[in-house]
PDB file of N, CA and C in Angstrom:
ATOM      1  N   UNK A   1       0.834  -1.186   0.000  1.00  0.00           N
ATOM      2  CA  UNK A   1       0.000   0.000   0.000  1.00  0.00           C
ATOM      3  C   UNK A   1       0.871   1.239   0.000  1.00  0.00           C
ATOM      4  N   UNK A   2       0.402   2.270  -0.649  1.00  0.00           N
ATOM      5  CA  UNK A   2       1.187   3.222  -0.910  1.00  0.00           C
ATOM      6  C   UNK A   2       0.421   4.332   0.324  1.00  0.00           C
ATOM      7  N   UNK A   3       1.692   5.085   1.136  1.00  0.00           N
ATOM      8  CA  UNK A   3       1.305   5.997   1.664  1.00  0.00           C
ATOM      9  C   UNK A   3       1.269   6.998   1.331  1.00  0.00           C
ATOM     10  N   UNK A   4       0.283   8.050   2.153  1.00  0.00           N
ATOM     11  CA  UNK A   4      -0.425   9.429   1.534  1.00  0.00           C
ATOM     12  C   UNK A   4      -1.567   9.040   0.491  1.00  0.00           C
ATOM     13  N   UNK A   5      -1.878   8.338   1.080  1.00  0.00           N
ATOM     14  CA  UNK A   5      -3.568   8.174  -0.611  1.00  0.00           C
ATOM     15  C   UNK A   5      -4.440   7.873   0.631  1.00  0.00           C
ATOM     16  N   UNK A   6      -5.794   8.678   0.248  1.00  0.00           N
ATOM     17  CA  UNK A   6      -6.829   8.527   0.801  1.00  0.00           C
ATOM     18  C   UNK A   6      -6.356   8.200   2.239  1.00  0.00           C
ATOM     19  N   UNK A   7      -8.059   8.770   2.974  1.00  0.00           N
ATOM     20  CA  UNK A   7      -7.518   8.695   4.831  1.00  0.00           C
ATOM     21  C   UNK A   7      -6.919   9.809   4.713  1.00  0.00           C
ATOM     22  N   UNK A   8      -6.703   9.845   5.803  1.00  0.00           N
ATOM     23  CA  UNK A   8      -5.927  11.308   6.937  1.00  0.00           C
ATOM     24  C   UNK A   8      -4.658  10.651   6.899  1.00  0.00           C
ATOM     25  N   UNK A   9      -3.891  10.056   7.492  1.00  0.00           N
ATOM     26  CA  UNK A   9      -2.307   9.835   6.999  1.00  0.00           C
ATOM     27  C   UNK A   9      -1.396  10.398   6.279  1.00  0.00           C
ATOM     28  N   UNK A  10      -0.540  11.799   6.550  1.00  0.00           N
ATOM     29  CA  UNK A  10      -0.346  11.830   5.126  1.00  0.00           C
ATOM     30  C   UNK A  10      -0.962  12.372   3.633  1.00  0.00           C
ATOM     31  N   UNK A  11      -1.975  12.311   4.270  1.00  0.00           N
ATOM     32  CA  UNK A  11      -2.912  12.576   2.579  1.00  0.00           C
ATOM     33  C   UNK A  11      -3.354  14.263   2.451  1.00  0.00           C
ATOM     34  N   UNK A  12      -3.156  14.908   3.888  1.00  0.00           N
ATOM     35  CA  UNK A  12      -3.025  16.154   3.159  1.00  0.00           C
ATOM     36  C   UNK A  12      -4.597  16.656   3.887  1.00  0.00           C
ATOM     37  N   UNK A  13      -5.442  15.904   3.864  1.00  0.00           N
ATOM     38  CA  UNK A  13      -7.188  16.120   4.235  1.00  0.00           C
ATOM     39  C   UNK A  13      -7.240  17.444   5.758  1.00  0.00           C
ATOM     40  N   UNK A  14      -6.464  16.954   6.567  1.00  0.00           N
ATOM     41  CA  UNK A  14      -6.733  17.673   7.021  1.00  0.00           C
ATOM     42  C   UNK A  14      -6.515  19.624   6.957  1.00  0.00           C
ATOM     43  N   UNK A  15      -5.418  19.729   6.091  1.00  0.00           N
ATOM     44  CA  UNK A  15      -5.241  20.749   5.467  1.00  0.00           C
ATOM     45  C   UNK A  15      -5.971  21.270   4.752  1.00  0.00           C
ATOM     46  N   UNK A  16      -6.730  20.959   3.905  1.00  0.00           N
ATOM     47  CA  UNK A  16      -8.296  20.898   3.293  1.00  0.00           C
ATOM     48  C   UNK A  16      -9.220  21.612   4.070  1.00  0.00           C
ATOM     49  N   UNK A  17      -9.551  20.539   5.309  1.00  0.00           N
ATOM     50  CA  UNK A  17     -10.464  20.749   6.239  1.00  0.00           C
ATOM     51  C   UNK A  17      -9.822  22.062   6.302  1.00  0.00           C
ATOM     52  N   UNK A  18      -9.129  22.536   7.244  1.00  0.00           N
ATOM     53  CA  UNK A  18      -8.206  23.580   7.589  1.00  0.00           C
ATOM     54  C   UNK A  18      -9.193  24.936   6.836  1.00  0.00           C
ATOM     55  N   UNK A  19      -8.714  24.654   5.324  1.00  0.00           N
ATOM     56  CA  UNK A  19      -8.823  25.936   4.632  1.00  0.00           C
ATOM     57  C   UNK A  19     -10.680  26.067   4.243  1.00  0.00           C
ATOM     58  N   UNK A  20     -11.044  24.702   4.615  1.00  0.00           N
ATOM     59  CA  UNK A  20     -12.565  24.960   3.862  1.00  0.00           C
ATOM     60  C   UNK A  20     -13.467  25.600   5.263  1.00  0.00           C
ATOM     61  N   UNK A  21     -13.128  25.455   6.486  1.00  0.00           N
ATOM     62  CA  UNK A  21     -12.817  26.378   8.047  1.00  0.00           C
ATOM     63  C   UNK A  21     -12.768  27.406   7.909  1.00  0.00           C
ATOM     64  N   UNK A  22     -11.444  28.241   7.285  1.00  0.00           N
ATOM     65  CA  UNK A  22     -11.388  29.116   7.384  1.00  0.00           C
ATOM     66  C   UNK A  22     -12.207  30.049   6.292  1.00  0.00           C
ATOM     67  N   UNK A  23     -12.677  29.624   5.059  1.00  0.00           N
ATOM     68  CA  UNK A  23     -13.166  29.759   4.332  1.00  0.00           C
ATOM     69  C   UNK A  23     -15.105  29.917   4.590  1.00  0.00           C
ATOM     70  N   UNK A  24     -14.980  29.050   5.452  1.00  0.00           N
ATOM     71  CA  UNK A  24     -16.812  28.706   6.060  1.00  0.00           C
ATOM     72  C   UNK A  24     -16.665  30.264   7.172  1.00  0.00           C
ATOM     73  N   UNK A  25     -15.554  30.190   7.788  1.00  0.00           N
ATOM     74  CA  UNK A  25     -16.183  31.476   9.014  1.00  0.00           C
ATOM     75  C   UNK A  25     -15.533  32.732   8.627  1.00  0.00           C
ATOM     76  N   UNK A  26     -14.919  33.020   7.670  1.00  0.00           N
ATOM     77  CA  UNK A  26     -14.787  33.900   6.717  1.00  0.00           C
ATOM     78  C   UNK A  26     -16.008  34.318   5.833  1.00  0.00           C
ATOM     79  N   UNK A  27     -16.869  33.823   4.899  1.00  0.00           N
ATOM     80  CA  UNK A  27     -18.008  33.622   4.650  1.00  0.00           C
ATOM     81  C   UNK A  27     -19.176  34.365   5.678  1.00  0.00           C
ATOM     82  N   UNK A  28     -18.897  33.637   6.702  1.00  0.00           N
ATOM     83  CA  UNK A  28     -19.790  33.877   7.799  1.00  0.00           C
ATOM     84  C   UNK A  28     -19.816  35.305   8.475  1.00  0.00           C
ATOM     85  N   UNK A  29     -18.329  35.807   8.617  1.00  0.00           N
ATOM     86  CA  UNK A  29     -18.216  36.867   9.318  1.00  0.00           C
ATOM     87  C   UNK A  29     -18.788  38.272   7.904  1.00  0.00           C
ATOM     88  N   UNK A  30     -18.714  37.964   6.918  1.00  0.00           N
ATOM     89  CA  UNK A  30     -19.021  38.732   5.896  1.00  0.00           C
ATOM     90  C   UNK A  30     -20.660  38.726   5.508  1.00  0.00           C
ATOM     91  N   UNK A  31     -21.297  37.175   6.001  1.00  0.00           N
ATOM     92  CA  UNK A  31     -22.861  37.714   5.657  1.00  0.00           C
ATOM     93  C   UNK A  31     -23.223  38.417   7.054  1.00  0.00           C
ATOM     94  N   UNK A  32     -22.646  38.544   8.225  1.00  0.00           N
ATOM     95  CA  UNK A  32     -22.332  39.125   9.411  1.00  0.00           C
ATOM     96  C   UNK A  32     -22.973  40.411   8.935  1.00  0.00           C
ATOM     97  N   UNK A  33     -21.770  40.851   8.638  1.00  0.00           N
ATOM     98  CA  UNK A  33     -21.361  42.404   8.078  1.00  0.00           C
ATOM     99  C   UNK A  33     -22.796  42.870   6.869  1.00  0.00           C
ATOM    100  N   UNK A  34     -23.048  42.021   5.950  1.00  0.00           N
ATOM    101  CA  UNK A  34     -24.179  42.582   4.948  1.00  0.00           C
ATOM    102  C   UNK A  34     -25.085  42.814   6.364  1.00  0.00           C
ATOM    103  N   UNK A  35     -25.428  41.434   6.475  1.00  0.00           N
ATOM    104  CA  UNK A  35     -26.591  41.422   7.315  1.00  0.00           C
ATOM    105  C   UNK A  35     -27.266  42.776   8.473  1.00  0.00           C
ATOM    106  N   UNK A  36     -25.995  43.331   8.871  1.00  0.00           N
ATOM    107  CA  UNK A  36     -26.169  44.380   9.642  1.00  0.00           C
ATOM    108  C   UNK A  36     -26.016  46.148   8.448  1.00  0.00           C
ATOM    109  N   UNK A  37     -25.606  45.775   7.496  1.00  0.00           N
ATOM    110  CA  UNK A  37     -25.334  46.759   7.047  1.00  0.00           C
ATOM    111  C   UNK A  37     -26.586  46.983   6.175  1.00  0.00           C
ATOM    112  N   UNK A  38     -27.583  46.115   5.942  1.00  0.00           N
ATOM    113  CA  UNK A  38     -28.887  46.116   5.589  1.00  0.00           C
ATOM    114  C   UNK A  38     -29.932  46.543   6.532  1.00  0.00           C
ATOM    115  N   UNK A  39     -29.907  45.836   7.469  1.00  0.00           N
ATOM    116  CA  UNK A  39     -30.682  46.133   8.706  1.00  0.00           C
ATOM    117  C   UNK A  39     -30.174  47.969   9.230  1.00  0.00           C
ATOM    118  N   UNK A  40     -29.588  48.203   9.312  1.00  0.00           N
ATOM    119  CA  UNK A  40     -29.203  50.251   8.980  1.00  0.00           C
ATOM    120  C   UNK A  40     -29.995  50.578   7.566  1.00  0.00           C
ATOM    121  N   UNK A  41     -30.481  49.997   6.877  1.00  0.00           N
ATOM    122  CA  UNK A  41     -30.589  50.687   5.739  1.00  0.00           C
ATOM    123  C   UNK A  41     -31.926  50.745   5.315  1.00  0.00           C
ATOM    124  N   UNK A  42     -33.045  51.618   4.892  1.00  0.00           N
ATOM    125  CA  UNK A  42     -34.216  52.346   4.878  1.00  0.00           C
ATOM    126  C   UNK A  42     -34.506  52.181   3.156  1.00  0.00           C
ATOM    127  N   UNK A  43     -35.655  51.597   3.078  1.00  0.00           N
ATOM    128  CA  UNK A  43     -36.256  51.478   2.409  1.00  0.00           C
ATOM    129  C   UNK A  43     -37.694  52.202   1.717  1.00  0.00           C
ATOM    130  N   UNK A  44     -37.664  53.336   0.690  1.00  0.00           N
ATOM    131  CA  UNK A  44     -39.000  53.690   0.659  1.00  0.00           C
ATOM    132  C   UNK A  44     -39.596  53.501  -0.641  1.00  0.00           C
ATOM    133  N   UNK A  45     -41.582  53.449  -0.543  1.00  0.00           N
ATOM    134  CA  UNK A  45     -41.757  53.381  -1.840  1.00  0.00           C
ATOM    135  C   UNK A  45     -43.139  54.419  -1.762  1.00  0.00           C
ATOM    136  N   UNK A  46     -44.039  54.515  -2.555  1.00  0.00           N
ATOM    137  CA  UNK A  46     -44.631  55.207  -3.016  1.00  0.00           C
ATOM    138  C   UNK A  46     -46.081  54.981  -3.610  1.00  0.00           C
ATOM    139  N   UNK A  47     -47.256  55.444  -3.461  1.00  0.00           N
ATOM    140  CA  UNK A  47     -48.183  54.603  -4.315  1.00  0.00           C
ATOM    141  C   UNK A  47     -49.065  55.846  -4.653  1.00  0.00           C
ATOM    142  N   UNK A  48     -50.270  55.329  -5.937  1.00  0.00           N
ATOM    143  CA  UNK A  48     -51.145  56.726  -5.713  1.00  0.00           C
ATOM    144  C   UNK A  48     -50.323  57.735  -6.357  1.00  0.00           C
ATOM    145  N   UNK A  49     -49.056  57.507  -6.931  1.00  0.00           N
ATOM    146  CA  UNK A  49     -48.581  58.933  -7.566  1.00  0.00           C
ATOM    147  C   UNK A  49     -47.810  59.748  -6.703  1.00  0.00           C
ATOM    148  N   UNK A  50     -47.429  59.046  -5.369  1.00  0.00           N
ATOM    149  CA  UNK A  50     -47.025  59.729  -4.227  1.00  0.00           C
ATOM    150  C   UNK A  50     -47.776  60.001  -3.081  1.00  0.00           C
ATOM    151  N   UNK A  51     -49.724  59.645  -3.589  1.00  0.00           N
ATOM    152  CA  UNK A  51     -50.147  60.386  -2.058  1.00  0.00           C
ATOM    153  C   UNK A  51     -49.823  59.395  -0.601  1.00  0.00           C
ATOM    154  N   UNK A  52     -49.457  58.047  -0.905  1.00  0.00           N
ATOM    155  CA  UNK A  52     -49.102  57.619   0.084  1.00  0.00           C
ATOM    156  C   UNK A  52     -47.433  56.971   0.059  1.00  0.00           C
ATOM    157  N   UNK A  53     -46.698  57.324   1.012  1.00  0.00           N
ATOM    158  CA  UNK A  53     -45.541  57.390   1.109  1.00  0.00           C
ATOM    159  C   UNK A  53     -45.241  56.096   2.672  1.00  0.00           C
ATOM    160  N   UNK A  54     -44.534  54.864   2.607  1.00  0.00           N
ATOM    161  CA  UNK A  54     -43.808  54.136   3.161  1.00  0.00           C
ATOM    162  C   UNK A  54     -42.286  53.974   3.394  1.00  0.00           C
ATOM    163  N   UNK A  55     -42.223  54.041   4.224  1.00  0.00           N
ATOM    164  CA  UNK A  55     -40.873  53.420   4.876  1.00  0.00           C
ATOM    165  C   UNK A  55     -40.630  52.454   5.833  1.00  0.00           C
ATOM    166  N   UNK A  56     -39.381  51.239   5.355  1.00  0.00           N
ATOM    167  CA  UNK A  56     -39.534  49.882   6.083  1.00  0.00           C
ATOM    168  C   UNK A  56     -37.807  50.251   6.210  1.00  0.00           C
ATOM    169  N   UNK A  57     -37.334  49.593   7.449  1.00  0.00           N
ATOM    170  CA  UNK A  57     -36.044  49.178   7.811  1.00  0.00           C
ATOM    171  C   UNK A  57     -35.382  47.617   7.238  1.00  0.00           C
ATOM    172  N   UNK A  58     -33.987  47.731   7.548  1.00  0.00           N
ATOM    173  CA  UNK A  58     -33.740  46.441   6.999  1.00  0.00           C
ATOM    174  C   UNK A  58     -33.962  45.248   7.592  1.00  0.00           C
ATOM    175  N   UNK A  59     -34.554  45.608   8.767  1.00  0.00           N
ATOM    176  CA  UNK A  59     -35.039  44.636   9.754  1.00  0.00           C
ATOM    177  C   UNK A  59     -36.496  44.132   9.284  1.00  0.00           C
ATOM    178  N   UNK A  60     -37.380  45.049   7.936  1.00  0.00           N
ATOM    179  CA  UNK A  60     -38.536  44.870   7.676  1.00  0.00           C
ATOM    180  C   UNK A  60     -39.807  45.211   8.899  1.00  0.00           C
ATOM    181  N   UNK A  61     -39.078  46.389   9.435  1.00  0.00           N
ATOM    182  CA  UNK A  61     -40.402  47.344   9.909  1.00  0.00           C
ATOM    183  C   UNK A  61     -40.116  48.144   9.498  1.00  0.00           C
ATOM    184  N   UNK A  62     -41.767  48.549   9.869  1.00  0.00           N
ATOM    185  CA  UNK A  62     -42.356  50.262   9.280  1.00  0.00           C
ATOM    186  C   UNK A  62     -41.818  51.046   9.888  1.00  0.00           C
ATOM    187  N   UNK A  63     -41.350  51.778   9.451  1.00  0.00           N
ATOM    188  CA  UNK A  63     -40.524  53.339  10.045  1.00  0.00           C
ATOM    189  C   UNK A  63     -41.122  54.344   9.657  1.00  0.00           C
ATOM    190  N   UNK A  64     -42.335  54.582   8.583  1.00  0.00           N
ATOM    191  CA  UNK A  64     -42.598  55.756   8.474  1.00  0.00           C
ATOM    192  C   UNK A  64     -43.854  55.717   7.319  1.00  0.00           C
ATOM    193  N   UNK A  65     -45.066  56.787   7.888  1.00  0.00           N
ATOM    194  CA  UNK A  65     -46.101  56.312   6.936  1.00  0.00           C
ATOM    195  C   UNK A  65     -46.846  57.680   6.646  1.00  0.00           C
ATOM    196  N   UNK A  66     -46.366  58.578   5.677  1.00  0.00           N
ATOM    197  CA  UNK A  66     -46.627  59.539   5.152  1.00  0.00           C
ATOM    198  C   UNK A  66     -48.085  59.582   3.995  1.00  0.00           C
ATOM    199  N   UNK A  67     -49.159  60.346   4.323  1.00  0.00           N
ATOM    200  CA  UNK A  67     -50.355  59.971   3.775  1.00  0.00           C
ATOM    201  C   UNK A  67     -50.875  61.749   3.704  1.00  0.00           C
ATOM    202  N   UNK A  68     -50.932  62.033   2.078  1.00  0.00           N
ATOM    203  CA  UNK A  68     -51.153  63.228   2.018  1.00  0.00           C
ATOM    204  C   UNK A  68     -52.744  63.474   2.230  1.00  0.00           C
ATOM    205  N   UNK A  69     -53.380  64.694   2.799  1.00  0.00           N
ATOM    206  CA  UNK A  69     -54.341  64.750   3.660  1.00  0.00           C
ATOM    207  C   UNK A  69     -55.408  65.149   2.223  1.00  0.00           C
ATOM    208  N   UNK A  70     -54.974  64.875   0.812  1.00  0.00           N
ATOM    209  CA  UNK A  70     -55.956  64.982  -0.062  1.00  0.00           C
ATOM    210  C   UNK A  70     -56.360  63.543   0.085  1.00  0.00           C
ATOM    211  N   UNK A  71     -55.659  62.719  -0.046  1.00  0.00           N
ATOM    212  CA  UNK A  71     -55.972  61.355  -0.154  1.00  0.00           C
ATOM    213  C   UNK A  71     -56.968  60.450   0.991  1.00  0.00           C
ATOM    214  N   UNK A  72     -57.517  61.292   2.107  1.00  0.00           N
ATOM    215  CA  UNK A  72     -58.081  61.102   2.998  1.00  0.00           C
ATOM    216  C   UNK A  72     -60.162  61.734   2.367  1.00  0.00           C
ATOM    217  N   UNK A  73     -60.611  60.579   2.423  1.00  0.00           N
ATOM    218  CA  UNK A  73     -61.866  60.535   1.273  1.00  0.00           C
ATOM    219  C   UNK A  73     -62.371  59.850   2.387  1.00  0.00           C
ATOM    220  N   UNK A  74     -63.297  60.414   3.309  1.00  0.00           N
ATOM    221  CA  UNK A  74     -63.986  59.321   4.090  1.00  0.00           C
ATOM    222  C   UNK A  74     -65.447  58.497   3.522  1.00  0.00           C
ATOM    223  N   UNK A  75     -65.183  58.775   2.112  1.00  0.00           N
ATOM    224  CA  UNK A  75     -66.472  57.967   1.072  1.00  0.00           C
ATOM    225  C   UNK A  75     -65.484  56.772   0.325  1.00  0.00           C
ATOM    226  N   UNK A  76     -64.264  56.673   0.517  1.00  0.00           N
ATOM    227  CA  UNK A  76     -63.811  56.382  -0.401  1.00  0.00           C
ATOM    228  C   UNK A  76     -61.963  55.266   0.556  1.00  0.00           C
ATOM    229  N   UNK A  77     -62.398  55.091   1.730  1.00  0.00           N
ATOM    230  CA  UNK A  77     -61.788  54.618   2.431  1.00  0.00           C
ATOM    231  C   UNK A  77     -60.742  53.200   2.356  1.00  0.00           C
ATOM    232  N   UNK A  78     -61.210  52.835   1.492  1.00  0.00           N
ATOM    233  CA  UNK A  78     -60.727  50.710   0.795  1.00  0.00           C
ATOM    234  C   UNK A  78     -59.889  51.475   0.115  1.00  0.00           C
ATOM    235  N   UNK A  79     -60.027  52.720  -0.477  1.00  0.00           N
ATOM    236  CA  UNK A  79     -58.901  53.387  -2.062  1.00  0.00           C
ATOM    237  C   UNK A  79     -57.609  53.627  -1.179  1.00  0.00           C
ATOM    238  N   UNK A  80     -57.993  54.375   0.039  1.00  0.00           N
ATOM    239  CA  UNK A  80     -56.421  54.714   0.753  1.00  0.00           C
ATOM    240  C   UNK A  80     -55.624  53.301   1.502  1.00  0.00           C
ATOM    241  N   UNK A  81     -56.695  52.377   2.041  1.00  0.00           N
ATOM    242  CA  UNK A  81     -55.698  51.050   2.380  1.00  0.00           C
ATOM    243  C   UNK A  81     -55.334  50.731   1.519  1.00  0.00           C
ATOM    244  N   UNK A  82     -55.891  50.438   0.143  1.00  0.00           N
ATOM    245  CA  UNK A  82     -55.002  49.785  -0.805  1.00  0.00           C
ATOM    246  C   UNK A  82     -53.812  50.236  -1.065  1.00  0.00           C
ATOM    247  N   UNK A  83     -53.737  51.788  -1.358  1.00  0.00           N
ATOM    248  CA  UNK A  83     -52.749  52.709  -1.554  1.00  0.00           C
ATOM    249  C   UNK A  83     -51.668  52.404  -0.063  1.00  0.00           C
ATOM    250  N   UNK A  84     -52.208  52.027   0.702  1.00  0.00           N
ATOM    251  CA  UNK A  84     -50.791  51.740   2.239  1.00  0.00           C
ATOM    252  C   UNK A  84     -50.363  50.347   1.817  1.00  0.00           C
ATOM    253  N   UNK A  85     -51.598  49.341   1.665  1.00  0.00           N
ATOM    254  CA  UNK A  85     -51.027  47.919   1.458  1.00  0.00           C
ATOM    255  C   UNK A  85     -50.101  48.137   0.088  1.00  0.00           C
ATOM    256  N   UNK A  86     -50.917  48.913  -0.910  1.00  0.00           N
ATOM    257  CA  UNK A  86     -49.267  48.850  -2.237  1.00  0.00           C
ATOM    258  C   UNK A  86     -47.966  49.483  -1.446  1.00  0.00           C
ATOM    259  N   UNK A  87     -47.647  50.645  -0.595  1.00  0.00           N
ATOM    260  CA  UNK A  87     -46.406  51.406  -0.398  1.00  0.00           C
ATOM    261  C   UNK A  87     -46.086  50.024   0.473  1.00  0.00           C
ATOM    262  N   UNK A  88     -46.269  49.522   1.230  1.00  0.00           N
ATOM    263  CA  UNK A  88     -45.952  48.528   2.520  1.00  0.00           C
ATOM    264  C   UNK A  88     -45.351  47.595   1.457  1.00  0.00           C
ATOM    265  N   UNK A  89     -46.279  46.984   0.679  1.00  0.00           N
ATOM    266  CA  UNK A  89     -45.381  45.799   0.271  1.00  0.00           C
ATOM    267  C   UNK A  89     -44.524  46.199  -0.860  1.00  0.00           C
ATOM    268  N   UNK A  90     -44.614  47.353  -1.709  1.00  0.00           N
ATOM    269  CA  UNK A  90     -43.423  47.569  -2.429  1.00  0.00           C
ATOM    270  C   UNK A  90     -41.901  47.804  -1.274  1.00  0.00           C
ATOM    271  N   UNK A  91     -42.169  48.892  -0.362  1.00  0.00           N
ATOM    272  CA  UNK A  91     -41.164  48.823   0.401  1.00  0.00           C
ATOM    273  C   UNK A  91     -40.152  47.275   0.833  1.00  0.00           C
ATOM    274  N   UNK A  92     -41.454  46.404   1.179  1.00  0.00           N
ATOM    275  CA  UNK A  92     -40.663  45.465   1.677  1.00  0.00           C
ATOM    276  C   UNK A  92     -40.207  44.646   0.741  1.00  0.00           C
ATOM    277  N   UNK A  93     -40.468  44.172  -0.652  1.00  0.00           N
ATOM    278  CA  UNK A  93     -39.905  43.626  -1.726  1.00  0.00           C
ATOM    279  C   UNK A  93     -38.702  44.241  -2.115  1.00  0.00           C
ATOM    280  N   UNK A  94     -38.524  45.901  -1.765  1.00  0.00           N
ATOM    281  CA  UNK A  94     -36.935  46.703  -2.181  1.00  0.00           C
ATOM    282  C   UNK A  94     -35.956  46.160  -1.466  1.00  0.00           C
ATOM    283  N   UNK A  95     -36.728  45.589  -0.182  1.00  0.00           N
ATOM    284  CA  UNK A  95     -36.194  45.044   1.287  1.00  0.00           C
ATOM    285  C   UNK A  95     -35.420  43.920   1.002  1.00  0.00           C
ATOM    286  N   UNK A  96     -36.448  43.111   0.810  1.00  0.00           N
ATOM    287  CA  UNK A  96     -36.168  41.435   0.362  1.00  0.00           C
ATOM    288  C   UNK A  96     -35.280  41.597  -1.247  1.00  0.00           C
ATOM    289  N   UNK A  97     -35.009  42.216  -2.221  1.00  0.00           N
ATOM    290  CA  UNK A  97     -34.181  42.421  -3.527  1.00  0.00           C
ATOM    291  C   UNK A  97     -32.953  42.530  -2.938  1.00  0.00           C
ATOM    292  N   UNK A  98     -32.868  43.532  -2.216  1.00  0.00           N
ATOM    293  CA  UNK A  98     -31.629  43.951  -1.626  1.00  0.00           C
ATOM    294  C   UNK A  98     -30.786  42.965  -0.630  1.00  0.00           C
ATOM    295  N   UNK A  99     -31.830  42.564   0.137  1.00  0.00           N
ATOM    296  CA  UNK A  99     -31.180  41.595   1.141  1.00  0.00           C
ATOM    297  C   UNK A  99     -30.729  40.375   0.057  1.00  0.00           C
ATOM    298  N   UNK A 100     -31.518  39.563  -1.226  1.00  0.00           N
ATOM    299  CA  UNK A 100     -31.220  38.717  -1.932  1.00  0.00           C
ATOM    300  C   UNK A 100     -29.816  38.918  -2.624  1.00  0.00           C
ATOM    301  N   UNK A 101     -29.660  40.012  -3.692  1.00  0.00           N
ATOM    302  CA  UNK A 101     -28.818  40.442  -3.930  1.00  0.00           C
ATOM    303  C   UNK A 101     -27.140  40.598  -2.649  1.00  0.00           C
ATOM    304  N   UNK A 102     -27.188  41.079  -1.701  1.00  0.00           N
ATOM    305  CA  UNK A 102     -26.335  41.169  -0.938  1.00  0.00           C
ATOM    306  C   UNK A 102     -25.515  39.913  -0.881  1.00  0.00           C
ATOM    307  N   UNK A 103     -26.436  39.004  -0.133  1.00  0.00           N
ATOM    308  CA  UNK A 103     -26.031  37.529   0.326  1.00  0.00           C
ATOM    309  C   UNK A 103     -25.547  36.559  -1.028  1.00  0.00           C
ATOM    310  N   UNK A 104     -26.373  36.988  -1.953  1.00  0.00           N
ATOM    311  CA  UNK A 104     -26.215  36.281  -3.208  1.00  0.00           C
ATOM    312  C   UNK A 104     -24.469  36.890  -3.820  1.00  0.00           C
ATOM    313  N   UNK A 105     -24.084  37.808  -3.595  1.00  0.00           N
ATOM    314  CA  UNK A 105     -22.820  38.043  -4.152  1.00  0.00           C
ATOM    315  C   UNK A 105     -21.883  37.521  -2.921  1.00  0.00           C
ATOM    316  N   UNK A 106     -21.838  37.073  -1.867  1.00  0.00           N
ATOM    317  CA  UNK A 106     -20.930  36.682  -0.840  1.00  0.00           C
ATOM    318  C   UNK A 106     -20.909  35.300  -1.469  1.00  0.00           C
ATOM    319  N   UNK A 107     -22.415  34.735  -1.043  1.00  0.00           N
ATOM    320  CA  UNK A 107     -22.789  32.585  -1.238  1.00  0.00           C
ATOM    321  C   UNK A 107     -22.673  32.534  -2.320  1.00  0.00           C
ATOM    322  N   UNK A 108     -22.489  33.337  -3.167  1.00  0.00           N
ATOM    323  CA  UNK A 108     -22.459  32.785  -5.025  1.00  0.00           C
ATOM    324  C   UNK A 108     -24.033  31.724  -4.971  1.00  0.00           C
ATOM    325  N   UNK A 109     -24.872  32.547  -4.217  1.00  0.00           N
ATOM    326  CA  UNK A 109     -26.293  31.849  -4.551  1.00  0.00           C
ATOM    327  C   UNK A 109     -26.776  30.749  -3.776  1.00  0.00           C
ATOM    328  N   UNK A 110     -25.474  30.345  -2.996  1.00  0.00           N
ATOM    329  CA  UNK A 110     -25.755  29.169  -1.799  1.00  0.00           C
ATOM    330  C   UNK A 110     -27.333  28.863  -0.864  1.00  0.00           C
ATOM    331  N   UNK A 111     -27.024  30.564  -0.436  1.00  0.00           N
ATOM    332  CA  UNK A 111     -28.288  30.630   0.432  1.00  0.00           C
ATOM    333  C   UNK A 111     -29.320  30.068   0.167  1.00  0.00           C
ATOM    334  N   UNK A 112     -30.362  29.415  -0.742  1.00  0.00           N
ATOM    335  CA  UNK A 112     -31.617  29.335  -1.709  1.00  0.00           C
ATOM    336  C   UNK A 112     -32.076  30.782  -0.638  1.00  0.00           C
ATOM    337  N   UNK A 113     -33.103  29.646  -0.430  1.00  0.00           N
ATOM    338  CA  UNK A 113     -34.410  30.372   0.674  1.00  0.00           C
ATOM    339  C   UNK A 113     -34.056  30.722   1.903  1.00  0.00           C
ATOM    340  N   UNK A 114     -32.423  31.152   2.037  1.00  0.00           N
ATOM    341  CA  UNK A 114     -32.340  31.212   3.721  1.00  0.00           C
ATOM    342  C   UNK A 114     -33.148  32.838   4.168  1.00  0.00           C
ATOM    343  N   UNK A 115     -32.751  33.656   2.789  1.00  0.00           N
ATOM    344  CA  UNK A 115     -32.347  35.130   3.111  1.00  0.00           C
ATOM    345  C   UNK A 115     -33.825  35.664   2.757  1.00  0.00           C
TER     346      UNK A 115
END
């Protein structure tokens, strides 16, 4: 039998291990870093042409809900939730793009569905 082939003996594996280690919490300390550098970062969108105005954090809360006082129709009340439910969930889809994108250039796409 020839030594250094296959097995730990010799063969080098654990050096491997070693670098695919340092490589895994390297990785790690960098979706670290997005992860927080998203969560700082503010998201807004818009609906209605502007009369209703959202803002979500990177944490995916509301931070801010700007609703111009024309758009307030008390005949006409379902028109302005819709107009919050569109700013809310556009905000949070800029949310979720961004967070995808981020992680996706570190994992080269690893993540699937983590992020």
């Amino acid at each position: 039998m020839a030594k250094g082939r296959g097995g730990f003996p010799g063969g080098g594996m654990p050096g491997n291990m070693n670098q695919l280690m340092k490589q895994a919490q390297k990785m790690q300390a960098q979706l670290e870093e997005q992860q927080a550098e998203i969560e700082s970062m503010e998201f807004e969108a818009s609906a209605g042409g502007g009369v209703v105005t959202v803002a979500v954090n990177g944490k995916k809360e509301v931070t801010k809900v700007e609703i111009d006082p024309d758009a307030v129709d008390p005949d006409d009340v379902e028109m302005l939730q819709d107009l919050i439910l569109a700013a809310v969930n556009e905000a949070l889809n800029s949310c979720e793009q961004e967070t995808k994108a981020k992680m996706s250039a570190i994992t080269g796409g690893l993540g699937g569905g983590l992020f």
